[in-house]
Protein backbone atom coordinates (compact mmCIF):
# COMPACT_ATOMS: atom_id res chain seq x y z
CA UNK A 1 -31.79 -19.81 -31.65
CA UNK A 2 -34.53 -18.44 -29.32
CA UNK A 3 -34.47 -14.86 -28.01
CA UNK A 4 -34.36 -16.87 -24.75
CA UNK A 5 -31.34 -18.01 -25.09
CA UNK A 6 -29.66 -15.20 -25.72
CA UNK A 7 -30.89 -12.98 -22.81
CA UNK A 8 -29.58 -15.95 -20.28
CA UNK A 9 -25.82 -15.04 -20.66
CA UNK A 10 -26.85 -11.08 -20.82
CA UNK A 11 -29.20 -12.02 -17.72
CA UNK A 12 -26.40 -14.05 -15.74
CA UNK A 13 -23.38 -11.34 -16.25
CA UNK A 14 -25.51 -8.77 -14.34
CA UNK A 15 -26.75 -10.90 -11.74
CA UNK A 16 -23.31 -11.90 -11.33
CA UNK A 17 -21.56 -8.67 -11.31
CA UNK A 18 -23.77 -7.91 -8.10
CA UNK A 19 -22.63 -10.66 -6.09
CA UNK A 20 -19.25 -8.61 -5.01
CA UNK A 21 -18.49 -8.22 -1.30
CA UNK A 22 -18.25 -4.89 0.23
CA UNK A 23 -15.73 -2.12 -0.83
CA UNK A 24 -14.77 0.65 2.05
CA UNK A 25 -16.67 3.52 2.00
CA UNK A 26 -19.74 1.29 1.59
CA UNK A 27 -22.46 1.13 4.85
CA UNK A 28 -22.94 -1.55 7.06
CA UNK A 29 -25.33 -2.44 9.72
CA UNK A 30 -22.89 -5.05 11.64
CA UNK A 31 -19.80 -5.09 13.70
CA UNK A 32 -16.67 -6.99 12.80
CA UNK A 33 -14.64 -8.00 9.83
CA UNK A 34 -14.37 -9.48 6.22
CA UNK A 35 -11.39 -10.05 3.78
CA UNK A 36 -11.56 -7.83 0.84
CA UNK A 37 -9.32 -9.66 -0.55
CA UNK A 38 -5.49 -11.48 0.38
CA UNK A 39 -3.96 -7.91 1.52
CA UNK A 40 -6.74 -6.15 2.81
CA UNK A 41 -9.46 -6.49 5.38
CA UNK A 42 -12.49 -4.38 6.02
CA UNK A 43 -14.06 -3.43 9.85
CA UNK A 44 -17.49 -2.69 9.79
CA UNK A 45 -17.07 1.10 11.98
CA UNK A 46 -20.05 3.54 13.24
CA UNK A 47 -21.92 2.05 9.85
CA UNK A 48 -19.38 2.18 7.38
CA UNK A 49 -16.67 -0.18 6.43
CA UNK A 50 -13.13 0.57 6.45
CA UNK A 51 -9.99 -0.80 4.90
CA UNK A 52 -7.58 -2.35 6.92
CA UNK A 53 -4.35 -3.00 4.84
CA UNK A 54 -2.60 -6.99 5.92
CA UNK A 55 0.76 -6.22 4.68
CA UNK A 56 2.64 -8.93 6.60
CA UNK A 57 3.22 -12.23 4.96
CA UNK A 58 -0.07 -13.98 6.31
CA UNK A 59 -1.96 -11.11 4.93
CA UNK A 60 -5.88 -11.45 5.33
CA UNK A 61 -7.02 -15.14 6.01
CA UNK A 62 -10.40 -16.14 6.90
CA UNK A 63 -10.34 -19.73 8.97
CA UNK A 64 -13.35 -20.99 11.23
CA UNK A 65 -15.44 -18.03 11.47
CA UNK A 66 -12.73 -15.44 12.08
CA UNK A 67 -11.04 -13.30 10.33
CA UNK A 68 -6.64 -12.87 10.90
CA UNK A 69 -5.16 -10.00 9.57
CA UNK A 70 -1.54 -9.61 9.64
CA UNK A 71 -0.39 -6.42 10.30
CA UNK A 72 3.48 -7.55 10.85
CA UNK A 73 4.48 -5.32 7.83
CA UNK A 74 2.04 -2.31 8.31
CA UNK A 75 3.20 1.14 8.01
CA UNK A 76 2.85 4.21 10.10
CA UNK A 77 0.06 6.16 8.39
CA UNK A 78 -1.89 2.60 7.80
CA UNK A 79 -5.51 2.09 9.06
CA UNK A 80 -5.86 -0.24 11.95
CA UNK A 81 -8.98 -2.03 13.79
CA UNK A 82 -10.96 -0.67 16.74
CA UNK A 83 -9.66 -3.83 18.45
CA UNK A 84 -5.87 -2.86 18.21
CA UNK A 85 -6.39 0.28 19.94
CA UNK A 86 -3.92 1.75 21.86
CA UNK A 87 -1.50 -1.48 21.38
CA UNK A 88 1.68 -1.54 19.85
CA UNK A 89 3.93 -3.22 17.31
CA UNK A 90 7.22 -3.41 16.31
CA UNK A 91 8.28 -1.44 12.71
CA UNK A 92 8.86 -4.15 9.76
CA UNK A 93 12.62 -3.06 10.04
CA UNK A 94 12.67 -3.43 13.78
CA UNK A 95 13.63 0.43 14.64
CA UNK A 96 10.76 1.60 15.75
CA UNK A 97 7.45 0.78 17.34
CA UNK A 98 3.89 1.79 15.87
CA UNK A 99 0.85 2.34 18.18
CA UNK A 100 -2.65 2.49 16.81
CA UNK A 101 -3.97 6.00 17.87
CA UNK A 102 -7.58 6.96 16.92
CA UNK A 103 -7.46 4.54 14.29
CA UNK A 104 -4.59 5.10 12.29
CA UNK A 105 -0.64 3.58 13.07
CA UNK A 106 1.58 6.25 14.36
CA UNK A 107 4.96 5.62 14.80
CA UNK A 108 5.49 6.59 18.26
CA UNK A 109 9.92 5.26 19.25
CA UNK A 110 12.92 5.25 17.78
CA UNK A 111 14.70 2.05 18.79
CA UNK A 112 18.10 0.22 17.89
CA UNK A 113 16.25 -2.87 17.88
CA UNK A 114 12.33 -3.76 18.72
CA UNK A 115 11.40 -6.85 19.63
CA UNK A 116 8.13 -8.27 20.30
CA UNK A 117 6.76 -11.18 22.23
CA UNK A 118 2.50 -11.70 22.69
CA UNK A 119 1.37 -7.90 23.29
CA UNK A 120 4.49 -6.62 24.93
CA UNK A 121 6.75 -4.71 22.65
CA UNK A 122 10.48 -3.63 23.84
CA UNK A 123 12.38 -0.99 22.39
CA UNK A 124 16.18 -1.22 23.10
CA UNK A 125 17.63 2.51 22.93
């Protein structure tokens, strides 16, 4: 066997092990979103991308160009997108709602049941 031949695998493993999307923390020169992977999604914000976790059942799908998080099951405390700002969401348990503030989920009512239809969330005291 030619020294060749065994530098190819060697060659290919490194090559490979490069190919790896982006982790958070990493810098970007874009704007939008990838899927790290089936429970997480990264935003690409002020240069630097950030994890968004997809807790609900969907969790991070990619399907004709764009990119669906689903959020459904997020947690106050979670991460959320510059395009969710300010709107609101029901808690996984339904007794609360969760707003994103400055980029993170805060829960922000205490309900005895939330219900949510399109954007509009109700919170029945």
């Amino acid at each position: 066997m030619n020294r060749f031949s065994l530098l190819l695998p060697l060659v290919g493993f490194f090559f490979l092990s490069g190919c790896g999307g982006p982790d958070a923390g990493d810098s970007c020169e874009t704007s939008g979103y990838v899927c790290r992977d089936e429970k997480q999604a990264l935003e690409c914000r002020q240069g630097v991308w950030r994890a968004l976790p997809c807790r609900g059942s969907l969790g991070c799908q990619e399907a004709s160009g764009s990119i669906r998080c689903d959020t459904t099951a997020n947690v106050a405390g979670d991460n959320c997108a510059l395009s969710a700002e300010g709107r609101g969401l029901c808690r996984a348990d339904g007794l609360a709602t969760l707003e994103c503030r400055m980029g993170v989920l805060v829960e922000t009512e205490s309900c005895l049941a939330c219900s949510q239809s399109g954007s509009q969330v109700v919170c029945q005291k």
